[in-house]
N, C-alpha and C. Protein backbone atom coordinates (compact mmCIF):
# COMPACT_ATOMS: atom_id res chain seq x y z
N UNK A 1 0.86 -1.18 0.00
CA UNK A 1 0.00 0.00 0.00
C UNK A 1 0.90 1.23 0.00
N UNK A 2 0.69 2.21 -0.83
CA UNK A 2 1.22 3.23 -0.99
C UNK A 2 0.84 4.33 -0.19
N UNK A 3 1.44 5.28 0.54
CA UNK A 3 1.21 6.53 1.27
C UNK A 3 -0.28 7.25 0.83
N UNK A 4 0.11 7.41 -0.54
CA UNK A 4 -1.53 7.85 -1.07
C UNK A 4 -2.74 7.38 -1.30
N UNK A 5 -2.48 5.61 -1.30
CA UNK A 5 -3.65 5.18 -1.38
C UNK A 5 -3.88 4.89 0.45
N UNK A 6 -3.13 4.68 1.30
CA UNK A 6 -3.75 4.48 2.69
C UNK A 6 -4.28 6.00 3.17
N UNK A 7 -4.00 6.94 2.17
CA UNK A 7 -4.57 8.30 2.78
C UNK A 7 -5.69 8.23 1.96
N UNK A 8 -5.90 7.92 1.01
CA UNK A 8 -7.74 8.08 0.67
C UNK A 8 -8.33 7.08 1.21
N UNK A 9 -7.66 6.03 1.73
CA UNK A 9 -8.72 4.95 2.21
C UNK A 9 -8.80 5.27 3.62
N UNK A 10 -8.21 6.36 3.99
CA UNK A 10 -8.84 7.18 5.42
C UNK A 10 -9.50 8.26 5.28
N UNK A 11 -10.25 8.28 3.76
CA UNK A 11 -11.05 9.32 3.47
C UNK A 11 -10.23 10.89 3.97
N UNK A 12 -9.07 10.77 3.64
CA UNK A 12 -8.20 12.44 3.27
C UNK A 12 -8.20 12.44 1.98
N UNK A 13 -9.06 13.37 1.64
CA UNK A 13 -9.23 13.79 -0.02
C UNK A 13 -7.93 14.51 -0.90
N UNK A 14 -7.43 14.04 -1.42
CA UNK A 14 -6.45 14.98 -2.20
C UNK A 14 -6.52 16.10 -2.87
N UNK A 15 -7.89 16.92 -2.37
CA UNK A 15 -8.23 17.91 -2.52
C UNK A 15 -7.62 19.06 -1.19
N UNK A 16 -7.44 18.31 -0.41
CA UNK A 16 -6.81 19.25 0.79
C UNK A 16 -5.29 19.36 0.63
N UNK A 17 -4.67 20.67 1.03
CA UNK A 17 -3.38 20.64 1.21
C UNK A 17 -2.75 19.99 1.93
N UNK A 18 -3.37 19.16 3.10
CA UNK A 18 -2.92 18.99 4.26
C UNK A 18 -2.37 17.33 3.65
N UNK A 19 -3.73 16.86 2.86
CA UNK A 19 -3.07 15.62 2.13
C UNK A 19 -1.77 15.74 1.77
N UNK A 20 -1.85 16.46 1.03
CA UNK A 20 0.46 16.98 0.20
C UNK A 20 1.11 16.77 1.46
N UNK A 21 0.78 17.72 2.16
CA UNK A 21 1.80 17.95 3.36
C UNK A 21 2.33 16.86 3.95
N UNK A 22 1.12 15.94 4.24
CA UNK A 22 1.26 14.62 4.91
C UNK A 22 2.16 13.20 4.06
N UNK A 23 1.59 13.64 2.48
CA UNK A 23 2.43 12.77 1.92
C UNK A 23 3.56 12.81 1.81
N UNK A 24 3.67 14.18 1.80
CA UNK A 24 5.81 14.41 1.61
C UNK A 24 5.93 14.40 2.84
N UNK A 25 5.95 14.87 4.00
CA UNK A 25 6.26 14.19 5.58
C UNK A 25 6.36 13.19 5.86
N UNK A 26 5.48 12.22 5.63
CA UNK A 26 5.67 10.39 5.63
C UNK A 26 6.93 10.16 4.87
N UNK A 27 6.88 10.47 3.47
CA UNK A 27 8.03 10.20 2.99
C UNK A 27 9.06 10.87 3.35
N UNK A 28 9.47 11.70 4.39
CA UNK A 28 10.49 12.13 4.55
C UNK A 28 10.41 11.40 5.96
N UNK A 29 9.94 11.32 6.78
CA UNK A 29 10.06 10.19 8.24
C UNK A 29 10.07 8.72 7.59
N UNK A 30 10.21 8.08 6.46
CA UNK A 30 10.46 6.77 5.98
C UNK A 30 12.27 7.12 5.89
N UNK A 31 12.27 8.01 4.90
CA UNK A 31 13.89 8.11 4.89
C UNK A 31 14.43 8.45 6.36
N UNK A 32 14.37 9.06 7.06
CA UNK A 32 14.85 9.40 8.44
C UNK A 32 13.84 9.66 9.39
N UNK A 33 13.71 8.68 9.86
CA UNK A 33 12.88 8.49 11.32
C UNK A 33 13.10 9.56 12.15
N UNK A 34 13.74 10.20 12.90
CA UNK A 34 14.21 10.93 13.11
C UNK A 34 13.18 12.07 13.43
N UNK A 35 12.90 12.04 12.46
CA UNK A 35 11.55 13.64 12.26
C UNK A 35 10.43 13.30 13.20
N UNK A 36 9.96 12.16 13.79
CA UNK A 36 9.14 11.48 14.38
C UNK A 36 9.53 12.03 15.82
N UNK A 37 10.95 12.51 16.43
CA UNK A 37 11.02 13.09 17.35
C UNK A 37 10.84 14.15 17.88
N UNK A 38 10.82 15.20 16.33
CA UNK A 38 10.69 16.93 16.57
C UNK A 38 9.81 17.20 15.35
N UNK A 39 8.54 17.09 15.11
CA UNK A 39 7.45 17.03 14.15
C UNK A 39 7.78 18.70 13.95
N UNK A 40 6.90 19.32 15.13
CA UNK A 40 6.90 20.60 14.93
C UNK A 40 8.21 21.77 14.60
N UNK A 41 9.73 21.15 15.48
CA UNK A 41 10.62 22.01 15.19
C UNK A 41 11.42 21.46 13.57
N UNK A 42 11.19 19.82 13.44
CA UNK A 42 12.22 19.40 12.20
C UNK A 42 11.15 19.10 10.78
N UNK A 43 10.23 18.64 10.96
CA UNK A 43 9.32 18.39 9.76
C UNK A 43 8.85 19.50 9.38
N UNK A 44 8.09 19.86 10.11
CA UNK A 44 7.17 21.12 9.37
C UNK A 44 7.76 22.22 8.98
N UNK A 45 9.07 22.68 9.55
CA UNK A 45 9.36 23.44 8.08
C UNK A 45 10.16 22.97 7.12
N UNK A 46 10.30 22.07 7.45
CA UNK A 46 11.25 20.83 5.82
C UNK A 46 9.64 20.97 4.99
N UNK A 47 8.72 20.77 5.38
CA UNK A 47 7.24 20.55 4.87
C UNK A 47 7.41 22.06 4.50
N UNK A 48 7.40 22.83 4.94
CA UNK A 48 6.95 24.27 4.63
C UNK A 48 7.77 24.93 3.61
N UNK A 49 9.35 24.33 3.54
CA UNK A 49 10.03 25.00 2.41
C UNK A 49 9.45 24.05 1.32
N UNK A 50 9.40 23.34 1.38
CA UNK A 50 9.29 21.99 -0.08
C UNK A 50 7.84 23.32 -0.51
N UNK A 51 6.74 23.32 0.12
CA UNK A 51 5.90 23.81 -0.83
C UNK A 51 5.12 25.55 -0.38
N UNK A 52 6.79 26.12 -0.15
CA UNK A 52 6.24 27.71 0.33
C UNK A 52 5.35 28.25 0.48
N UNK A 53 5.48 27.47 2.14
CA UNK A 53 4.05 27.86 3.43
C UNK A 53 5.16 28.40 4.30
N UNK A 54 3.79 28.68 5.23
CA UNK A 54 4.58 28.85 6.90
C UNK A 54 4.39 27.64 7.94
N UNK A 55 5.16 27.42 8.54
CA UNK A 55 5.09 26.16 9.47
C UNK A 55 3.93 25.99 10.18
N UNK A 56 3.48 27.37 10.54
CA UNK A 56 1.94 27.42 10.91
C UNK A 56 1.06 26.64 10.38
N UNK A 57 1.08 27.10 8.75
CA UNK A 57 -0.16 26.33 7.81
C UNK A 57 0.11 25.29 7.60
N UNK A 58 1.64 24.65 7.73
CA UNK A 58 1.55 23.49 7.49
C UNK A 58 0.58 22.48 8.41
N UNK A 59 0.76 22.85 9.71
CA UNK A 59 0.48 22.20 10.98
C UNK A 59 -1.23 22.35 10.82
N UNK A 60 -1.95 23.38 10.20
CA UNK A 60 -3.37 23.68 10.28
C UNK A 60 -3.53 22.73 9.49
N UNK A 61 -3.02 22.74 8.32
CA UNK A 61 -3.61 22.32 6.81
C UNK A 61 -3.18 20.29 7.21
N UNK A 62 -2.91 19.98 8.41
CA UNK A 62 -2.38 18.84 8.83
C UNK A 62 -3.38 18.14 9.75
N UNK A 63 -3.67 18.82 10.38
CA UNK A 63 -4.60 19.46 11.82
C UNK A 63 -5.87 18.84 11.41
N UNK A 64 -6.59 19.63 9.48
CA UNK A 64 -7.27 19.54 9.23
C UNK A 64 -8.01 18.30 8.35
N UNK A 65 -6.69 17.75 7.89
CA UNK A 65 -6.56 16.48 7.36
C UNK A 65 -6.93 15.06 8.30
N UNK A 66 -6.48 15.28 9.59
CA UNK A 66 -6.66 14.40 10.53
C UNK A 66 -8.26 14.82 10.78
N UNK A 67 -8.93 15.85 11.05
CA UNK A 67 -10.02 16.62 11.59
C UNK A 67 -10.90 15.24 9.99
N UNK A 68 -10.40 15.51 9.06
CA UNK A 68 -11.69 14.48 8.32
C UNK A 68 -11.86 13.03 8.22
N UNK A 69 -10.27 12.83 8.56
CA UNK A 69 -10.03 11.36 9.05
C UNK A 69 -10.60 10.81 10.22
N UNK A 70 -10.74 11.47 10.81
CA UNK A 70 -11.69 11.38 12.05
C UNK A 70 -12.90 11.24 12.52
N UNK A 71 -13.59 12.11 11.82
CA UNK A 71 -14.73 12.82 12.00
C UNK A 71 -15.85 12.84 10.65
N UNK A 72 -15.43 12.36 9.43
CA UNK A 72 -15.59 12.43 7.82
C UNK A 72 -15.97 11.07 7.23
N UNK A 73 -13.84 10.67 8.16
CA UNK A 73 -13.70 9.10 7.00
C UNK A 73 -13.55 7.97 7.76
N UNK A 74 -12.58 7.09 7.26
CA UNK A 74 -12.40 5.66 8.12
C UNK A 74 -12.00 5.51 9.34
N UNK A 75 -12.71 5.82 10.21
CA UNK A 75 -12.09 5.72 11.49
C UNK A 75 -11.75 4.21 11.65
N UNK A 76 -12.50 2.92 10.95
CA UNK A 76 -11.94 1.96 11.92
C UNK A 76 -10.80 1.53 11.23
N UNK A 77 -10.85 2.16 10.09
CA UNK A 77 -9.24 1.58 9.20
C UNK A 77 -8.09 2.33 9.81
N UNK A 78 -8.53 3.20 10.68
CA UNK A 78 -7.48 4.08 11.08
C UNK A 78 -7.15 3.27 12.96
N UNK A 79 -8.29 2.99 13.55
CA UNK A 79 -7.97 1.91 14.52
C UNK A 79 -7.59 0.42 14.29
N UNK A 80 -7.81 0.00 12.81
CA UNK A 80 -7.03 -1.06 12.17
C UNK A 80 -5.28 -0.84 12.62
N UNK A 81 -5.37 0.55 11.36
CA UNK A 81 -3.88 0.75 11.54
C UNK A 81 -2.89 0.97 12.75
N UNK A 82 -3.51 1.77 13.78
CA UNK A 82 -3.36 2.08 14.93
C UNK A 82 -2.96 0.19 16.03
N UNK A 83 -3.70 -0.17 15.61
CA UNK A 83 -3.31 -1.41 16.90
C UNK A 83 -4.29 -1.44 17.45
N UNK A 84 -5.45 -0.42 17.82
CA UNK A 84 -6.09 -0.26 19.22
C UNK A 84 -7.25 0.66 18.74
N UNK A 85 -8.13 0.73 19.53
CA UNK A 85 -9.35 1.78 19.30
C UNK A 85 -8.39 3.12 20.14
N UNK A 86 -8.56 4.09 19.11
CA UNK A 86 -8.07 5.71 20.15
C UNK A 86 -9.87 5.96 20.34
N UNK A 87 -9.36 6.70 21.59
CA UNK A 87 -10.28 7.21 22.74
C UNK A 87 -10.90 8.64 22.47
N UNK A 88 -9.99 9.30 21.57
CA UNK A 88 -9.75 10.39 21.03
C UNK A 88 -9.57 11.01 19.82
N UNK A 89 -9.33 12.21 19.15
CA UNK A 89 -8.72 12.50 17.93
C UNK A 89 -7.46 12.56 17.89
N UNK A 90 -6.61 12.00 17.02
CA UNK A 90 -4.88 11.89 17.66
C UNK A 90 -4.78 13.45 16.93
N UNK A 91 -3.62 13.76 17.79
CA UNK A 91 -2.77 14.95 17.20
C UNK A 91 -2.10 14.58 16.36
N UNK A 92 -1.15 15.51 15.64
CA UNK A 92 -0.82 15.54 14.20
C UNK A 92 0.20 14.63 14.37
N UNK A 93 0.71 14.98 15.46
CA UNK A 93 2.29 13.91 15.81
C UNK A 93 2.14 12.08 15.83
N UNK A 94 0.53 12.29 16.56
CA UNK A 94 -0.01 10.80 16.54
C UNK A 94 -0.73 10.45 15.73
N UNK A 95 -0.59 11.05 14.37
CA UNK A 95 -0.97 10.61 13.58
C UNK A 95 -0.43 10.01 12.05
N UNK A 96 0.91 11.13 12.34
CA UNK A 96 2.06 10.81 11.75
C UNK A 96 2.38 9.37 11.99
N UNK A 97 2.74 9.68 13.40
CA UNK A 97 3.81 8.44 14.65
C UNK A 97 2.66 7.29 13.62
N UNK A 98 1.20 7.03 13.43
CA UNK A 98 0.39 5.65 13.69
C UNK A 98 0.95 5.64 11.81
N UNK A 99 0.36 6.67 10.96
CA UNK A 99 0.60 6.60 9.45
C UNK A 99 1.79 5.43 9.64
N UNK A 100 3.18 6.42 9.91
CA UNK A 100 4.09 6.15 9.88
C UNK A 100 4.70 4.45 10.26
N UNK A 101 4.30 4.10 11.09
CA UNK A 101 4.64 2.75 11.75
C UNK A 101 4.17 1.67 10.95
N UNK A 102 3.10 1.83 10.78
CA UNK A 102 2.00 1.18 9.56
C UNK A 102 2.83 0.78 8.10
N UNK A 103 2.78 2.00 7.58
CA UNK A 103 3.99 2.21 6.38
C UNK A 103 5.22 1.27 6.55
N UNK A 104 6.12 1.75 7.71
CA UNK A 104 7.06 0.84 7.79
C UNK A 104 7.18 -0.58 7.85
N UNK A 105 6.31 -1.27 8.49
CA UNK A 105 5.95 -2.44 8.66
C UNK A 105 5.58 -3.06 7.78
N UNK A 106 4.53 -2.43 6.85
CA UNK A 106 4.37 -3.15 5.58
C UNK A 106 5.81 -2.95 4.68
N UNK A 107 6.68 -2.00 4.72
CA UNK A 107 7.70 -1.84 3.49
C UNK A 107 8.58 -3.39 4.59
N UNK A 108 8.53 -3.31 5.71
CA UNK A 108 9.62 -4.47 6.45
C UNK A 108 9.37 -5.78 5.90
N UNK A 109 7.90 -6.10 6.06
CA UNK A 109 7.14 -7.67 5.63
C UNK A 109 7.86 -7.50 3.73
N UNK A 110 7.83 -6.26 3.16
CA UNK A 110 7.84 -6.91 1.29
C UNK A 110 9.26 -7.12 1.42
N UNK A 111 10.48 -6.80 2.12
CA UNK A 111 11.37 -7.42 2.04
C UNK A 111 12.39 -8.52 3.00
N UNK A 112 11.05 -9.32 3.01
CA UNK A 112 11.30 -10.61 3.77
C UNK A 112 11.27 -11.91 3.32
């Protein structure tokens, strides 16, 4: 499964910016994990130069992406992915952190 197709099958429309944002962020926490530690000080403006925003909008236009994943689209594909039922709406970081883990795991299993 590709970054973009597990984001429409959480009903994030690629009509939102926040979709972009999220796709080039995943792919940049696949190459270096790393970003998974400082979302707000190391991703979002790596996110914000790639497509000249402010770190602000990145984080809204992110914010808001999760806000339809939530509240819109697949929530249980998203507690699929997750491990667990959330209790809550995850923040952007925990939503990354769940995308993210997901992603990896499947790229770990195709080269096994």
């Amino acid at each position: 499964m590709t970054v973009t197709s597990l984001m429409l099958s959480l009903g994030i429309h690629s009509t939102l910016k926040g979709f972009h944002y999220l796709r080039y962020g995943l792919g940049l926490c696949m190459e270096d994990e790393d970003y998974l530690l400082s979302v707000y000080k190391e991703l979002y403006p790596k996110i914000a130069i790639r497509f000249a925003t402010s770190q602000d909008g990145v984080e809204h236009c992110i914010r808001t992406a999760v806000y339809n994943c939530w509240y819109k689209g697949n929530r249980k594909l998203l507690f699929k992915i997750a491990g667990y039922e959330l209790t809550h709406k995850p923040t952007n970081g925990e939503f990354i952190d769940i995308l993210y883990h997901y992603l990896d795991t499947l790229d770990r299993m195709k080269s096994i």
